[in-house]
Protein backbone atom coordinates (compact mmCIF):
# COMPACT_ATOMS: atom_id res chain seq x y z
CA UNK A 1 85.63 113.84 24.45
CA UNK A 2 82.84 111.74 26.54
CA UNK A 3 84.77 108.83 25.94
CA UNK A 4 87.87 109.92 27.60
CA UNK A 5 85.78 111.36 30.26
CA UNK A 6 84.29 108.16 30.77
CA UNK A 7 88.01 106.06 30.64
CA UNK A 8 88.94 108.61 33.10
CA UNK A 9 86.40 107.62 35.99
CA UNK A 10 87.34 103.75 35.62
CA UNK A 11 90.94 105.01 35.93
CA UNK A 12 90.47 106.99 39.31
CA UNK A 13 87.50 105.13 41.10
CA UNK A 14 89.51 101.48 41.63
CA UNK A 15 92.43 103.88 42.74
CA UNK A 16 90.00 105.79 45.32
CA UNK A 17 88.95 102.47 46.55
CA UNK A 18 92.45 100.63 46.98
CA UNK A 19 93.72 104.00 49.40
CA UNK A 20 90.21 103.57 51.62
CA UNK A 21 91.35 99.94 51.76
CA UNK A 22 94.81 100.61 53.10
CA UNK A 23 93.40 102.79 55.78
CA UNK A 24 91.14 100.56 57.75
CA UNK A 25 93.83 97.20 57.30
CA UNK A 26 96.85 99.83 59.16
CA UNK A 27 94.58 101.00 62.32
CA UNK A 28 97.03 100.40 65.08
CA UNK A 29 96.54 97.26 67.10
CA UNK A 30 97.78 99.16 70.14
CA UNK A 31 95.14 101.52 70.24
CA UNK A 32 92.80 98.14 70.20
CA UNK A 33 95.41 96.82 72.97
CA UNK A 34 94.49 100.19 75.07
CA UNK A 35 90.81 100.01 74.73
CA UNK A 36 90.20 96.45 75.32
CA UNK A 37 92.23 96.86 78.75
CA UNK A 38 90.59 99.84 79.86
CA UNK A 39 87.20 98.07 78.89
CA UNK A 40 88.31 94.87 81.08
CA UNK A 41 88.95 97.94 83.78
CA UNK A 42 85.72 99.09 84.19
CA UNK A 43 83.57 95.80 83.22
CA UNK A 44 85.51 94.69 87.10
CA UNK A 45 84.49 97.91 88.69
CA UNK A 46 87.77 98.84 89.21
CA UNK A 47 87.88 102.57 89.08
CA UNK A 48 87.16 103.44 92.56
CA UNK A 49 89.48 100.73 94.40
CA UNK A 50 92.92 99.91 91.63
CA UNK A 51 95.16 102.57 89.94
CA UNK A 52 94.44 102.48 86.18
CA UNK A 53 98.45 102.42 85.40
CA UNK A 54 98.71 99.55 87.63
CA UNK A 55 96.10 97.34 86.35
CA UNK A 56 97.45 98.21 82.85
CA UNK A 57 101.03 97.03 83.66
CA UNK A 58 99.68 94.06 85.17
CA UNK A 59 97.27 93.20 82.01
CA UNK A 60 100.63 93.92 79.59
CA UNK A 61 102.01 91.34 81.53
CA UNK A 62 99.19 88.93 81.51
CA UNK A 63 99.31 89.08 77.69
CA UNK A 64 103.37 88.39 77.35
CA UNK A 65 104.04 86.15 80.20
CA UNK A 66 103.79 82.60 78.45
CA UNK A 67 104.13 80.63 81.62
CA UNK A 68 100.43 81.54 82.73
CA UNK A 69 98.47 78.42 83.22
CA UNK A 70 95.23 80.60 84.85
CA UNK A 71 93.26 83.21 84.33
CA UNK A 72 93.92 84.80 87.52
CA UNK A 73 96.10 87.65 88.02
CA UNK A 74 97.16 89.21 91.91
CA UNK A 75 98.24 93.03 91.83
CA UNK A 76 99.77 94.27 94.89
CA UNK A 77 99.86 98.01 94.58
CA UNK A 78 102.43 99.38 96.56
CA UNK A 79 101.74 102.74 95.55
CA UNK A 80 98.98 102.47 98.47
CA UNK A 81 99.40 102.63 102.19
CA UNK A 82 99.70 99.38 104.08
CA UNK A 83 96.63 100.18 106.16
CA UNK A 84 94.47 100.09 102.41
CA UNK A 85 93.36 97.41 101.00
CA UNK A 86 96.39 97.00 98.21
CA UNK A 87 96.44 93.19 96.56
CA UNK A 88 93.49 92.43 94.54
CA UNK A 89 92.35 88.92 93.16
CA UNK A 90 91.40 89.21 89.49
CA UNK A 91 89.48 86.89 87.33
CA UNK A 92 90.13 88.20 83.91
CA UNK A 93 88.02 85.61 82.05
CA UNK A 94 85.09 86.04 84.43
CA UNK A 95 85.95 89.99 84.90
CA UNK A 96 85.68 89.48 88.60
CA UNK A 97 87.30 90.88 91.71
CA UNK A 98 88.04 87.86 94.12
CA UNK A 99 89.48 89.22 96.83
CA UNK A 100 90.64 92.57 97.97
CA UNK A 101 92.74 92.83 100.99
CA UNK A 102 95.64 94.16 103.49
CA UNK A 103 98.73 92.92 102.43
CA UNK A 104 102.32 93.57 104.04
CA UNK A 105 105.98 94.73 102.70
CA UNK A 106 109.33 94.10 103.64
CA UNK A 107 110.81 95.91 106.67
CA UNK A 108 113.74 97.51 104.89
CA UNK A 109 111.36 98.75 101.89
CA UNK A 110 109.53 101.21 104.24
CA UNK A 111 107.15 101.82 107.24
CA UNK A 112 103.98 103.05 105.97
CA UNK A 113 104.02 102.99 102.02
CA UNK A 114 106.70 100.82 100.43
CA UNK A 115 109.34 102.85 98.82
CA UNK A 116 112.59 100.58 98.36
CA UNK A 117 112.93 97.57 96.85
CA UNK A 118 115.94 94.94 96.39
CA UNK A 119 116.20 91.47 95.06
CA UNK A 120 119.38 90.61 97.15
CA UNK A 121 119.46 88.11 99.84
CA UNK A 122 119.23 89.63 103.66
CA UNK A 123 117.77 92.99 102.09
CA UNK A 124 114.67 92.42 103.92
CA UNK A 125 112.93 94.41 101.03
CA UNK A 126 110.49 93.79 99.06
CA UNK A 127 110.63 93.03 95.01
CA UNK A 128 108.52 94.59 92.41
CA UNK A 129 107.29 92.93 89.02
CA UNK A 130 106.15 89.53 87.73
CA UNK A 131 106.06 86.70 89.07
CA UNK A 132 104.35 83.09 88.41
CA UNK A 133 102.84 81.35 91.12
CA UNK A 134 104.02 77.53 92.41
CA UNK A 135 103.12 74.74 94.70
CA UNK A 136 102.38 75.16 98.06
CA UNK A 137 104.21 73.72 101.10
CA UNK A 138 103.52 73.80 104.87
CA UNK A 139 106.66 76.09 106.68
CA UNK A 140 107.37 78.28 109.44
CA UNK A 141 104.56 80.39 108.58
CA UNK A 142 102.13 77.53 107.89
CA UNK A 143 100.20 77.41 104.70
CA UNK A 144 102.50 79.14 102.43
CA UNK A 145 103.20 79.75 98.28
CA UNK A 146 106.23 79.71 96.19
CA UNK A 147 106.97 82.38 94.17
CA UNK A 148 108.89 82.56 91.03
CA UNK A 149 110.63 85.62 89.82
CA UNK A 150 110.43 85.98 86.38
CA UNK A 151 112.44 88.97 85.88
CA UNK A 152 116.13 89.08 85.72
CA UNK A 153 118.14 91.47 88.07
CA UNK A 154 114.51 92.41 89.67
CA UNK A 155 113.20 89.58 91.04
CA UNK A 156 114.47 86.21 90.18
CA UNK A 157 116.30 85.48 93.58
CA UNK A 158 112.99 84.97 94.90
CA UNK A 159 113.39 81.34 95.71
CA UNK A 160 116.54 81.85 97.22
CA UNK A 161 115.10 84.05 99.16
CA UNK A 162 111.89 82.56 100.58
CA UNK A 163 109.89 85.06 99.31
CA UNK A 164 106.45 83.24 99.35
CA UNK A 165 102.76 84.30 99.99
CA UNK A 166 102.07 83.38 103.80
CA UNK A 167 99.27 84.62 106.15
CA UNK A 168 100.80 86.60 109.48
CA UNK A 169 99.28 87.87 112.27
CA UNK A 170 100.98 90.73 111.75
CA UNK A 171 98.89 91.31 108.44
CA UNK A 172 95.73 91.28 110.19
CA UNK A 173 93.25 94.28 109.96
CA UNK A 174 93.63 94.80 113.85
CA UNK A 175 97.48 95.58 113.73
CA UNK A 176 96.71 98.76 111.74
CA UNK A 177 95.42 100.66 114.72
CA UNK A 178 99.37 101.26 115.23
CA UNK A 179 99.24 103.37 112.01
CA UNK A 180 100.28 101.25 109.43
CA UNK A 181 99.97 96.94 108.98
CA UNK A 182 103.27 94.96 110.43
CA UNK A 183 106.44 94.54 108.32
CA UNK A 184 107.99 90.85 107.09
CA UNK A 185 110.88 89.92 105.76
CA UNK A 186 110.12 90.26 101.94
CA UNK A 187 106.96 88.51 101.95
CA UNK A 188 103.56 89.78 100.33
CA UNK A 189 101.80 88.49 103.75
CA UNK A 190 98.74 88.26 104.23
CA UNK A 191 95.65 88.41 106.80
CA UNK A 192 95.57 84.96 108.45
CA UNK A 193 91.86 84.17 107.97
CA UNK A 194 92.31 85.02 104.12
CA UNK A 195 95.77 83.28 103.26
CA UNK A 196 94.54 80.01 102.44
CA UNK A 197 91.62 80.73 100.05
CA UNK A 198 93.75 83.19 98.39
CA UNK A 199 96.78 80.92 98.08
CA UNK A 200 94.55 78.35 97.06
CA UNK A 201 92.42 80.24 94.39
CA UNK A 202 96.00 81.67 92.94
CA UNK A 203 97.90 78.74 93.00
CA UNK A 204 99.79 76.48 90.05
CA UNK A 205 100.49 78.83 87.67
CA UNK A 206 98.95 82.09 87.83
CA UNK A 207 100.77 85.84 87.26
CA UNK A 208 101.05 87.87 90.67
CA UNK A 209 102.60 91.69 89.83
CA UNK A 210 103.86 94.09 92.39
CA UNK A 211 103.62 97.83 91.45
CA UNK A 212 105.30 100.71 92.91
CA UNK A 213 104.90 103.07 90.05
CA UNK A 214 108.85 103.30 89.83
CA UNK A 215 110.51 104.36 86.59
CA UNK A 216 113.59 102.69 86.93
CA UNK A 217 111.45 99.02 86.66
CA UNK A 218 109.62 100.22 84.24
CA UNK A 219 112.96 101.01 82.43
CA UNK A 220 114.75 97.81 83.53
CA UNK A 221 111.61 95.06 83.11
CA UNK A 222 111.99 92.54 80.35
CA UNK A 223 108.81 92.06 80.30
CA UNK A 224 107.41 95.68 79.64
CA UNK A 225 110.10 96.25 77.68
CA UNK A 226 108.95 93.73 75.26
């Protein structure tokens, strides 16, 4: 009887061990995904100044988009009013905020707060998602950044559509006294005195993401749909 009691325990205890096994390899890598964004959130200080669900679509994209050549990522929240400070610089290696400014929408995609979007030509709206940042040129609105659209149907006319980062005097902090920061033509413009070391710190290949907290993108993105 003690024997089988005995070949009974070597039986169950390997058994016991293999299911405890099992449990720790299958813990889900997306609630590791979750945590390690929201950690990145708050080592940057972010929680007074950038919407959670904006910084987390922008840091979903910073982990697909393979283009990336920096560690720098731009969100424009257009969730905010134009007279807030609504495009932030981020250093996600260093866990930094670089810059946090005004920035301006298109004419067509709202006064105050940005509501419409468009990736047509001659919409004079603005367009939401991913994008990777190019060269620099000198234009009509001086030191200036290409932009390329990396999602299909949303915002890939871009070029086409000279939809660069520029600075504009009608992006500068004194404008808002009107109630709400001067329009362009698509552009994310900028305050004059801060467009160049912005362009120049995000510059040659780094992800810039426009938010609006709009279902429809979220529905339609490639890249969040991934």
């Amino acid at each position: 009887m003690q024997r089988i009691f005995i070949y009974l325990l070597l039986f169950i205890i390997p058994v016991s061990k293999s299911n405890t096994e099992s449990k720790t390899v299958d813990k889900p890598e997306e609630n590791n995904s979750v945590s390690e964004c929201y950690q990145l959130y708050t080592d940057m200080h972010l929680q007074n100044e950038v919407n959670y669900k904006a910084f987390e679509e922008a840091y979903t994209g910073y982990q697909k988009v393979k283009e990336i050549k920096k560690n720098i990522v731009t969100l424009i929240d257009f969730t905010k009013p134009s007279t807030e400070n609504r495009l932030f610089v981020l250093d996600m290696k260093s866990r930094k905020v670089l810059y946090s400014t005004l920035v301006s929408h298109g004419k067509n995609s709202g006064e105050k707060y940005a509501t419409s979007f468009s990736n047509e030509n001659n919409s004079l709206q603005s367009s939401l998602g991913f994008y990777i940042t190019e060269n620099t040129y000198q234009g009509k609105n001086g030191y200036s950044l290409i932009l390329n659209g990396l999602e299909k149907g949303i915002n890939d006319h871009a070029k086409q559509r000279a939809i660069v980062v520029h600075g504009a005097a009608y992006s500068n902090p004194s404008v808002i006294k009107s109630g709400r920061l001067g329009r362009s033509f698509g552009c994310p413009a900028l305050p004059q005195n801060l467009s160049r070391p912005i362009i120049n710190t995000i510059k040659d290949g780094s992800l810039l993401f426009i938010y609006a907290n709009n279902e429809k993108y979220r529905k339609d993105s490639p890249i969040l749909s991934m």
